[in-house]
Protein backbone atom coordinates (compact mmCIF):
# COMPACT_ATOMS: atom_id res chain seq x y z
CA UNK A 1 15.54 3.52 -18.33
CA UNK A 2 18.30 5.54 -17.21
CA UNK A 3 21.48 4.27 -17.01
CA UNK A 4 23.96 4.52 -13.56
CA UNK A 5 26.93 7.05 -13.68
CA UNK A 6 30.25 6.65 -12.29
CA UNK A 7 29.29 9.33 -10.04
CA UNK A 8 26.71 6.50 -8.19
CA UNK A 9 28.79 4.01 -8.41
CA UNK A 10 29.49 3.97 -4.64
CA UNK A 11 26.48 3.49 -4.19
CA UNK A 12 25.68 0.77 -1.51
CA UNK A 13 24.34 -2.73 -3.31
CA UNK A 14 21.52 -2.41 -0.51
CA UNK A 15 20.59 0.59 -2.79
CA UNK A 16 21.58 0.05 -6.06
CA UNK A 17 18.10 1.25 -7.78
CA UNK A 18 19.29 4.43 -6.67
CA UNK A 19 22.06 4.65 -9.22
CA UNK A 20 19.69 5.28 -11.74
CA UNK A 21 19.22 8.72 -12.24
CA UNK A 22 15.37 9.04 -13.01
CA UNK A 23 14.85 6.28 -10.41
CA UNK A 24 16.51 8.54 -7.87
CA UNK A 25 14.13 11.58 -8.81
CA UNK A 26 10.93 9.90 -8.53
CA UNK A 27 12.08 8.01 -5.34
CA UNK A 28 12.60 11.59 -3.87
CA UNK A 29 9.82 13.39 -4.95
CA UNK A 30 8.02 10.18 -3.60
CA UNK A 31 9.32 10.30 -0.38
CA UNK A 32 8.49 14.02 -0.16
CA UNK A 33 4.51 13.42 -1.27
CA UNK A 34 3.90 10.57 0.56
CA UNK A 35 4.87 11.99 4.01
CA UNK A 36 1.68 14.62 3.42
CA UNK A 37 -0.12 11.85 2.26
CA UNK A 38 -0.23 10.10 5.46
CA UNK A 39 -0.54 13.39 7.35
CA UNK A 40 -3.84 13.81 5.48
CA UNK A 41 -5.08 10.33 6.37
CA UNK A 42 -4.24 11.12 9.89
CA UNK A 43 -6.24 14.42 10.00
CA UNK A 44 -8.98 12.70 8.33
CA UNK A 45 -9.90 10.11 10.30
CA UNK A 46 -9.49 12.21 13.21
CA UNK A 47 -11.89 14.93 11.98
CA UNK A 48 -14.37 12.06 10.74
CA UNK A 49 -14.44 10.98 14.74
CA UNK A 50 -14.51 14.08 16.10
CA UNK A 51 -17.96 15.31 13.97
CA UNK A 52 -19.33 11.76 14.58
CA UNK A 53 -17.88 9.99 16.96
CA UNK A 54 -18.82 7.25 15.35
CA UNK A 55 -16.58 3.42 14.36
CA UNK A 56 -19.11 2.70 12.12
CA UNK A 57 -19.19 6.01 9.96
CA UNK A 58 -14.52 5.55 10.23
CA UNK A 59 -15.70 2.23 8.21
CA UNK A 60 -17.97 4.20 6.12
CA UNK A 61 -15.02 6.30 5.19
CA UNK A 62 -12.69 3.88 4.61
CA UNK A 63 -15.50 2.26 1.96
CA UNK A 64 -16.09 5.63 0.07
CA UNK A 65 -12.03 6.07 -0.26
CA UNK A 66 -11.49 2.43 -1.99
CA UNK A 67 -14.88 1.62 -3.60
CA UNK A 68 -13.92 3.18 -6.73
CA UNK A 69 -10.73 0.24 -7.14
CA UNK A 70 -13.71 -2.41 -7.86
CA UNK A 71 -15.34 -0.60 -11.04
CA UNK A 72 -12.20 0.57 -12.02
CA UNK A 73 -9.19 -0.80 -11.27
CA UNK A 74 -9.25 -3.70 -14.12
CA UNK A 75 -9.63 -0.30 -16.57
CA UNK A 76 -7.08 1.55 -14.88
CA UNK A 77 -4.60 -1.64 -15.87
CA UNK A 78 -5.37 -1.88 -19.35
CA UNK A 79 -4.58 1.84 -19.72
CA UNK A 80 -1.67 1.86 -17.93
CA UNK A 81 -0.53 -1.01 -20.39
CA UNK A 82 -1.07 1.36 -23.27
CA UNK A 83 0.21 4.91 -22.65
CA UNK A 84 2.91 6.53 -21.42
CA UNK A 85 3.09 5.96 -17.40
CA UNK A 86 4.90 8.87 -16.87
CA UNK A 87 2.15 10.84 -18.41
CA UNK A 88 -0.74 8.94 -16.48
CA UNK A 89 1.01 10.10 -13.07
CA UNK A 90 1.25 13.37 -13.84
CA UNK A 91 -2.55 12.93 -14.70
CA UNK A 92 -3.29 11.46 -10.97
CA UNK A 93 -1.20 13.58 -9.18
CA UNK A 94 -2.90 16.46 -10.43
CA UNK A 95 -6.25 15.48 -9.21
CA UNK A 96 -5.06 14.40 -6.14
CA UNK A 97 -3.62 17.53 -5.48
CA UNK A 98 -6.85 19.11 -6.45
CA UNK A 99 -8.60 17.51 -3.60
CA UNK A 100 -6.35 17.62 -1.07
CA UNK A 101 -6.50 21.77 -1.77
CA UNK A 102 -10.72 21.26 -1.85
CA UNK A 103 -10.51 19.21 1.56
CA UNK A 104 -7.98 21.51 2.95
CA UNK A 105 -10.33 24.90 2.15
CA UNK A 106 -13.58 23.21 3.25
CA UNK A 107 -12.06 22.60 6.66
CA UNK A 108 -10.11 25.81 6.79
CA UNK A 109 -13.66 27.46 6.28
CA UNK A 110 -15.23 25.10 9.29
CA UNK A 111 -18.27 24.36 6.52
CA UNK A 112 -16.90 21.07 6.52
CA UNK A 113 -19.40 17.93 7.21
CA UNK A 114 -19.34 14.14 7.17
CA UNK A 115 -20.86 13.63 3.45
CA UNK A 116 -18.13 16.18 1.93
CA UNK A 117 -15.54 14.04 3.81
CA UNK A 118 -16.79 10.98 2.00
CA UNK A 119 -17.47 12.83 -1.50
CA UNK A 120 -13.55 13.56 -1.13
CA UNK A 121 -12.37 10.36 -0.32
CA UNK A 122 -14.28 9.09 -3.59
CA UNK A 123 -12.56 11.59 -5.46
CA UNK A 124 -9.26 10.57 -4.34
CA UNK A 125 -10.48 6.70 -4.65
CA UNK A 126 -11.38 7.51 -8.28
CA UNK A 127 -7.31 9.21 -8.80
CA UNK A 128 -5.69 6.44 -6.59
CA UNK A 129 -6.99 3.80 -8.26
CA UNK A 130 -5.26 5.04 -11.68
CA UNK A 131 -2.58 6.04 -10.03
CA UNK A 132 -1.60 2.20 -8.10
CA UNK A 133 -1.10 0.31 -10.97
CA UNK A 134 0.72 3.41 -12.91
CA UNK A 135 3.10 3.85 -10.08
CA UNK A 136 3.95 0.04 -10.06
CA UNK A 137 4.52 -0.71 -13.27
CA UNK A 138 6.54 2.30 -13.90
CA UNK A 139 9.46 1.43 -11.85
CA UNK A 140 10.80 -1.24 -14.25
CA UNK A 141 11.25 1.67 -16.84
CA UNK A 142 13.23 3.37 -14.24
CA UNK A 143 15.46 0.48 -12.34
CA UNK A 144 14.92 -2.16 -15.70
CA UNK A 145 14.63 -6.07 -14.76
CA UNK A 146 17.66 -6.63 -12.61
CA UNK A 147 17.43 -4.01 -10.35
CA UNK A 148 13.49 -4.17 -10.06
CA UNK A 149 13.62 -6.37 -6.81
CA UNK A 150 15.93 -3.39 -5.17
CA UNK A 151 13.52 -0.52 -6.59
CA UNK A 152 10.20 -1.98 -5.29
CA UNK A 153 12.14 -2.34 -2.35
CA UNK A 154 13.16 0.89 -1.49
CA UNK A 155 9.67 2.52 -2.81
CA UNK A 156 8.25 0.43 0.44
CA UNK A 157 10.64 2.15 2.57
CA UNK A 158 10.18 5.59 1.52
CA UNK A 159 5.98 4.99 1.76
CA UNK A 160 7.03 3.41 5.38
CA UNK A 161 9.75 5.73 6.29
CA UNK A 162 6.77 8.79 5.94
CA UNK A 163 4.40 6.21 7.93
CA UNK A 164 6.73 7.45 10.73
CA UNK A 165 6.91 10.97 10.12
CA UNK A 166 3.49 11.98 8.55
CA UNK A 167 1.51 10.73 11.25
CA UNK A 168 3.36 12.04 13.90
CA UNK A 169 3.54 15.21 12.60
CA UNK A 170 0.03 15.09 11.82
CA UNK A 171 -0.67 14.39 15.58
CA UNK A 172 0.88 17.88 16.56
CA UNK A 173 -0.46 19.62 14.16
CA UNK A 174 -4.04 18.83 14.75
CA UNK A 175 -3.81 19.27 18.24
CA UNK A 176 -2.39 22.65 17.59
CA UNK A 177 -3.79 24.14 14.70
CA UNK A 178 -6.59 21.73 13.78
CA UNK A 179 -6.91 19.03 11.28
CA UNK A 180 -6.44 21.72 8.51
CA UNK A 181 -2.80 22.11 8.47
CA UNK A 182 -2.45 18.48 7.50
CA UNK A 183 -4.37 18.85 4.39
CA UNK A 184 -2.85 22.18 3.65
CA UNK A 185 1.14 20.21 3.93
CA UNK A 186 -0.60 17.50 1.71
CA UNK A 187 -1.52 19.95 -1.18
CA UNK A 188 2.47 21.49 -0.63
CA UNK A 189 3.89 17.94 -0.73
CA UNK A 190 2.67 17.19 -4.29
CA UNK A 191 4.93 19.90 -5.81
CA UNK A 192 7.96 17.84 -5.17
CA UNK A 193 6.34 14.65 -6.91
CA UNK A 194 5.11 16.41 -10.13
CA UNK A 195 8.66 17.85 -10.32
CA UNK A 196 10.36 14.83 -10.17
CA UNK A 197 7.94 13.04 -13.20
CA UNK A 198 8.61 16.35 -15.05
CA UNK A 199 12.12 15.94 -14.89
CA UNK A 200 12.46 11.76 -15.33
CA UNK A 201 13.78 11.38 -18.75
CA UNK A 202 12.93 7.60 -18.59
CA UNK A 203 10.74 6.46 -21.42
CA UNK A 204 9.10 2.94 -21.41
CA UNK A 205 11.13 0.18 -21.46
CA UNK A 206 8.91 -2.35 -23.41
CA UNK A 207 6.23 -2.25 -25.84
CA UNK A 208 2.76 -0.81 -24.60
CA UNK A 209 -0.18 -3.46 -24.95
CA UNK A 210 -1.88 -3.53 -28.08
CA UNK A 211 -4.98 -0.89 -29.17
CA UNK A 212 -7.28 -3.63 -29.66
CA UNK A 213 -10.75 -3.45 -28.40
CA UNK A 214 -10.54 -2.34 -24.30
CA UNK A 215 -12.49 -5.72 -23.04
CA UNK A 216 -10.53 -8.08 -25.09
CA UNK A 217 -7.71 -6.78 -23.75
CA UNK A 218 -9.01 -7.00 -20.29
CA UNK A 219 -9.97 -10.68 -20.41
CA UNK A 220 -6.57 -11.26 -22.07
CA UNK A 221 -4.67 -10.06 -18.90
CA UNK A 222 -7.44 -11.99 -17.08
CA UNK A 223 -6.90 -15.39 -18.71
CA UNK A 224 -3.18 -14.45 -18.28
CA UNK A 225 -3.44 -14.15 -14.49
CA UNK A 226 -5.61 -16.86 -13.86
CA UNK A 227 -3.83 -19.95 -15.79
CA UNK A 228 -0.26 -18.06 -14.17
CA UNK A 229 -1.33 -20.77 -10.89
CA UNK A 230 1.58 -18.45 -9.00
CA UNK A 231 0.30 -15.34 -9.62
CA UNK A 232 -3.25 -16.32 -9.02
CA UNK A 233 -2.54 -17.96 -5.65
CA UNK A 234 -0.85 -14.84 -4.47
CA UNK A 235 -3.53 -12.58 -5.80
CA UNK A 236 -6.23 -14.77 -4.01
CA UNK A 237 -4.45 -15.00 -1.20
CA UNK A 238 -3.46 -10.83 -0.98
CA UNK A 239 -7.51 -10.32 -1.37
CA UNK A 240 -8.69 -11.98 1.62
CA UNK A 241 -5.70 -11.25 3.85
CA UNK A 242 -6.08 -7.47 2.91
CA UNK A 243 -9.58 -7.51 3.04
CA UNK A 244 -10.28 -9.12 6.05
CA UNK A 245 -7.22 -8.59 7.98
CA UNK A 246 -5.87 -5.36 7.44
CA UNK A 247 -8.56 -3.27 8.83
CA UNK A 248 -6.09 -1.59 11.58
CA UNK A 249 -6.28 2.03 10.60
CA UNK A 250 -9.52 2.04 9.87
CA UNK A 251 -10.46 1.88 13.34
CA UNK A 252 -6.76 3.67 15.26
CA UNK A 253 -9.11 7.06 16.13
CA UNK A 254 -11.35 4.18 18.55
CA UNK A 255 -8.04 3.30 20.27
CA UNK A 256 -6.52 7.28 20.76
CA UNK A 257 -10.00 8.81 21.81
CA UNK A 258 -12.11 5.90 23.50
CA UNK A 259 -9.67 3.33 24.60
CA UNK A 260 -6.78 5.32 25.63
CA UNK A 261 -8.67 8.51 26.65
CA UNK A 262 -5.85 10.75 24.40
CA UNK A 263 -5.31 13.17 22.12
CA UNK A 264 -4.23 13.26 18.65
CA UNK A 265 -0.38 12.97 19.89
CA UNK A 266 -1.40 9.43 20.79
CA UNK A 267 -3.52 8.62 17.46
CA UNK A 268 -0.50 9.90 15.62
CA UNK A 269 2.31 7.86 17.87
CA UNK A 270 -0.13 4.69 17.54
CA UNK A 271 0.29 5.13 13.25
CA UNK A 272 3.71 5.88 13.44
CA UNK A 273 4.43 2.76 15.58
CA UNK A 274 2.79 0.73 12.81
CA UNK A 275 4.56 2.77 10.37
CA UNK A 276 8.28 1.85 12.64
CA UNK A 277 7.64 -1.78 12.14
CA UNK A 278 6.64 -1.49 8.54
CA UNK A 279 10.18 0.81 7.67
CA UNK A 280 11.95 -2.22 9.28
CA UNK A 281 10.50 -4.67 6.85
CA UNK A 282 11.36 -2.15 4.02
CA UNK A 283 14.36 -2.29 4.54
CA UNK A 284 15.29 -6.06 5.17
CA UNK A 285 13.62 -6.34 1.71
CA UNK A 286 16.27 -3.87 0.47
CA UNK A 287 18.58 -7.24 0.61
CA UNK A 288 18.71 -9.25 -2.00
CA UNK A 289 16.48 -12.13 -1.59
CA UNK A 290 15.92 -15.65 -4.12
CA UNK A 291 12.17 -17.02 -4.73
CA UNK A 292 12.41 -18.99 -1.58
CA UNK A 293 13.37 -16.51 0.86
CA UNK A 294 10.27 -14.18 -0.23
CA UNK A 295 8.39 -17.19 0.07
CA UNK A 296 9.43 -17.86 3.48
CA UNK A 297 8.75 -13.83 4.19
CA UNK A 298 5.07 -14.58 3.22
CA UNK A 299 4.72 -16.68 6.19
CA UNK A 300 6.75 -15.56 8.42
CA UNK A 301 5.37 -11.93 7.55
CA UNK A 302 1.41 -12.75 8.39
CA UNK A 303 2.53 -14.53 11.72
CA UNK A 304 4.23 -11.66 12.58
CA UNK A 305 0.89 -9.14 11.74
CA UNK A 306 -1.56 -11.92 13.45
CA UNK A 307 0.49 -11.68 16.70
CA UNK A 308 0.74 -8.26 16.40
CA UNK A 309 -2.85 -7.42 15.95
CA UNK A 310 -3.88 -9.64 18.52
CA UNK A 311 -1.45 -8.17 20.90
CA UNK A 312 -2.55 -4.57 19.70
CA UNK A 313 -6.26 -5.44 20.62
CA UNK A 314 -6.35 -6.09 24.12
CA UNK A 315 -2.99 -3.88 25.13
CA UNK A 316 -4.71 -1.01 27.12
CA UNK A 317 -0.89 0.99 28.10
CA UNK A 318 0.32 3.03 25.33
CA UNK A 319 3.89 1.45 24.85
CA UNK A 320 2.88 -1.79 24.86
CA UNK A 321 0.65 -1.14 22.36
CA UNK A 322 2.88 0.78 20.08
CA UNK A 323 4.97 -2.37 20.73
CA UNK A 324 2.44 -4.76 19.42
CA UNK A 325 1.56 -1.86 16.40
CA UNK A 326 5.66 -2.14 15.25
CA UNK A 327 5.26 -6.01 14.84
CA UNK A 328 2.28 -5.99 13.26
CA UNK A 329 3.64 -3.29 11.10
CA UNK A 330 6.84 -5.68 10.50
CA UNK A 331 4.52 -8.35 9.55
CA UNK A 332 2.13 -6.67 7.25
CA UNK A 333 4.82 -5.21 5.08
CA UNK A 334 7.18 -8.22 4.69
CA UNK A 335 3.98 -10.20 3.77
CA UNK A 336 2.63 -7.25 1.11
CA UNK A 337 6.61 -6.53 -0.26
CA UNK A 338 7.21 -10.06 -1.03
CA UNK A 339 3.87 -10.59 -2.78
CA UNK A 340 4.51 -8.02 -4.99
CA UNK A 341 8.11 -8.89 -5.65
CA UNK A 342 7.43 -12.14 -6.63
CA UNK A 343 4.10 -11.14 -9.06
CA UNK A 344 6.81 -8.42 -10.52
CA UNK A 345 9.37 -11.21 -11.32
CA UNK A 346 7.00 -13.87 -12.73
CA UNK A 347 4.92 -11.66 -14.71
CA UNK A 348 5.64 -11.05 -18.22
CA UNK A 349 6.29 -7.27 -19.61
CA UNK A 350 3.46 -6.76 -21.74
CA UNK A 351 1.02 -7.73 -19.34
CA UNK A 352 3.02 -5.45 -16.23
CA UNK A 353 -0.05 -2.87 -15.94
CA UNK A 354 -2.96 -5.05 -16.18
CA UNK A 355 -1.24 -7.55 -13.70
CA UNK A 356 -0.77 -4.57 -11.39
CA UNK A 357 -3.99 -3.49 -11.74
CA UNK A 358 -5.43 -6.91 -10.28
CA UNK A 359 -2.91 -6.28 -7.71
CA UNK A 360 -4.45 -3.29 -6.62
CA UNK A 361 -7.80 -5.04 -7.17
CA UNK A 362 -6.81 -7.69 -4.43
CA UNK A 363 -4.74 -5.36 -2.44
CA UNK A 364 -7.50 -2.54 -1.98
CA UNK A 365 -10.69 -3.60 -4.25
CA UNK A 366 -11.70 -5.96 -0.93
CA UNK A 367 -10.72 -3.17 1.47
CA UNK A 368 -14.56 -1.37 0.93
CA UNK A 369 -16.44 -4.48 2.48
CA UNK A 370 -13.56 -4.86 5.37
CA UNK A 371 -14.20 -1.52 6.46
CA UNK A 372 -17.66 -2.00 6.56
CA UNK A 373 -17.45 -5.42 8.43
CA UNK A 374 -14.90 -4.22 10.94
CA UNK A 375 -16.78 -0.76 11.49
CA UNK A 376 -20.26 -2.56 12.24
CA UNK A 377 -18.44 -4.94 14.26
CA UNK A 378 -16.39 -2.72 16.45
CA UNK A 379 -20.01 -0.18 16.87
CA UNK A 380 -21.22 -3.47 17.92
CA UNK A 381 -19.00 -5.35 19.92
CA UNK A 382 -16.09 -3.08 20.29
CA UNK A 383 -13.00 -2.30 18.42
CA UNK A 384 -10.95 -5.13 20.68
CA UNK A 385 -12.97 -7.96 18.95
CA UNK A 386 -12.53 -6.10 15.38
CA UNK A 387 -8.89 -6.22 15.26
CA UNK A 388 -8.63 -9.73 16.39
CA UNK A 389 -11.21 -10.93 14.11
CA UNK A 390 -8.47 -9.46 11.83
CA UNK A 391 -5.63 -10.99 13.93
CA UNK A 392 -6.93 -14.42 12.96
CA UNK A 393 -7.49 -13.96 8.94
CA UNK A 394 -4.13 -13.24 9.14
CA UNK A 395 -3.19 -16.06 11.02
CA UNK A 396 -5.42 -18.36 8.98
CA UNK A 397 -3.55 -17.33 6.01
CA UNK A 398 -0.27 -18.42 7.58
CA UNK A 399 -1.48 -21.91 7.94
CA UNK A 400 -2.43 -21.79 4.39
CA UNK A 401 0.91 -20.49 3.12
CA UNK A 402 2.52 -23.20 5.34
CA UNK A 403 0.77 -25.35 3.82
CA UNK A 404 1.72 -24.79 -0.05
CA UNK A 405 5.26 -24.52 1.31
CA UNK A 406 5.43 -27.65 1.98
CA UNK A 407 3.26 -28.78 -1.56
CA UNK A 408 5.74 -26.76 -3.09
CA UNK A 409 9.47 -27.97 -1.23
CA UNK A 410 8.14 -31.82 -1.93
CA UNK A 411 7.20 -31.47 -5.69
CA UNK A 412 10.50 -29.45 -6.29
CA UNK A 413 12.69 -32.61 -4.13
CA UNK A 414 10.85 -35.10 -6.97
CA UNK A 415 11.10 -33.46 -9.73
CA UNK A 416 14.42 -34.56 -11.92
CA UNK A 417 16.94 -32.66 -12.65
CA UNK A 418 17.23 -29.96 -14.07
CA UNK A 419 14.51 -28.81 -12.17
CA UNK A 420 11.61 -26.35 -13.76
CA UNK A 421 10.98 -23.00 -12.72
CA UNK A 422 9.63 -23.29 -9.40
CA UNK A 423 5.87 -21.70 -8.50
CA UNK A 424 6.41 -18.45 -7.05
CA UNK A 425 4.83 -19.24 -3.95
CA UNK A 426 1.10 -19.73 -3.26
């Protein structure tokens, strides 16, 4: 971990993870990467729609990209727990850059078709799904413990803050030079990623897991999780919610073209909208913020996405809808931030990367069959009754969290002083 200079002393405390030095390099190069990123997952839906016009085959998509976190993302833990993670991202980033440059030639060419667009979005399942629990983990090593909070913070905004500017971007440039130029700025963006991990002198903090055999291990950060009752309640929780309620984007290229009658402009206005709600909620988590506030965030952040959605459904004039798209982004982002804010502080160091990993598992690994389910619904009944079918798993899980709130606040008021460590919500 790098240490802050007087030179960053000034500083903001709203910022602080930034006066680390390597912290501040791979927050940039970050920043830089992930605005192509969502440019490419703008011009790919968008061409997906456009050769098949099709909800179902968007859901289709959406399975092939995160199917691979199922098989793999339990593996991709372990091995993040065990070599450097600096190392492993350079790894990922490489092959993700590799198919954003494949994608980006095959529709350059016009010889692209629907089964190379879900081929690709394997491929970059296969890479994300190493690269998640990598990318998570590694942040302690750059911020350490007490500045953790800050650094996972500020990550969120700069993934949020290119929600806003690679989709809208993205929305110009396919309606001017076609879905290509996205993928084309994707491949470009990586360069300033891979330069920041080659230049982090950050090594890892703690001691990688032990080389014992690969499925002990894995049952070992298993058993960990499960008898960890906070942990496990917000990992159960995160799997349905995400699976089941945050099917949004999957189905945004229904709204531009079929519901609003627009272009691209309007498909890439309707992301960045979400993404404008979700910067917001960055950056409140930027404060600093005790067990019970984030607990408190978990609720009030899936009322916020349930109203949201709902709204979003049935709104048929564009601002109103972007509206409803900025609270549901507010909502969706408080709710994921302070999830993984309070796994990060509860979990124990040696068991960071295999904890992430189940993160990702519950954060993405459910996304496949959500796709699926909100694709066949919305070919069936329309993409209205999709997204509130999504509007009320969210909701549902509100009552829920309200409900162990209150479990929670009454065994903390009985129990004598001094009081344990309280459940980290769930």
């Amino acid at each position: 971990m790098s240490e802050p200079s007087s030179a960053t002393s000034r500083i903001p405390e709203g910022l602080r993870a930034l006066r680390h030095r390597d912290f501040r390099l791979f927050f940039l190069g970050q920043a830089v990467s992930l605005v192509g990123t969502w440019m490419q997952s703008v011009g790919q839906g968008w061409l997906m729609h456009r050769l098949t016009g099709s909800p179902f085959m968007l859901g289709v998509l959406s399975f092939a990209q995160f199917a691979p976190v199922l098989p793999l993302a339990l593996s991709a833990g372990v091995i993040a727990d065990r070599v450097d993670r600096r190392r492993m991202l350079l790894w990922t980033q490489a092959v993700l850059l590799f198919q954003a440059v494949l994608l980006a030639t095959l529709a350059s060419t016009g010889v692209v078709r629907p089964w190379m667009l879900i081929s690709l979005a394997v491929l970059y399942g296969v890479a994300n799904t190493f690269d998640l629990p990598a990318r998570q983990s590694y942040i302690v090593d750059l911020t350490g413990k007490r500045d953790l909070p800050n650094g996972i913070a500020l990550n969120s905004a700069a993934f949020n803050s290119a929600r806003i500017v690679g989709p809208a971007v993205a929305g110009v440039l396919v309606a001017t030079v076609g879905e290509a130029g996205c993928f084309w700025v994707n491949a470009a963006s990586f360069g300033a990623v891979i330069a920041a991990l080659a230049a982090v002198r950050a090594r890892p903090a703690t001691p990688a897991a032990p080389r014992g055999e690969h499925a002990a291990t894995l049952r070992e950060g298993l058993a960990y999780a499960w008898s960890t009752p906070s942990i496990r309640n917000l990992l159960v929780l995160l799997g349905v919610c995400a699976g089941l309620g945050f099917q949004y984007n999957t189905l945004l290229p229904v709204y531009a073209r079929d519901i609003l009658r627009a272009g691209p402009e309007a498909y890439g206005l309707l992301f960045s909208a979400f993404g404008a709600g979700s910067l917001l909620a960055a950056l409140r988590m930027t404060a600093a913020h005790d067990r019970w506030a984030l607990r408190r965030h978990l609720l009030f952040g899936l009322i916020a996405a349930g109203l949201g959605l709902g709204g979003f459904a049935w709104a048929r004039w564009l601002p109103v809808m972007a509206g409803c798209a900025a609270l549901a982004g507010f909502g969706l982002i408080l709710y994921i931030s302070s999830t993984n804010t309070l796994i990060q502080l509860t979990v124990e160091d040696r068991f960071r990367g295999r904890v992430m990993s189940l993160y990702t598992l519950s954060f993405l690994g459910t996304t496949p069959f959500g796709a699926l389910v909100a694709g066949g619904v919305a070919q069936r009944f329309g993409a209205p009754i999709a997204t509130s079918l999504c509007a009320l798993i969210l909701l549902g899980g509100a009552l829920w969290v309200s409900a162990r709130l209150r479990a929670i606040a009454a065994r903390e008021a009985a129990a004598p002083p001094p009081a344990p460590e309280p459940e980290a919500a769930g």
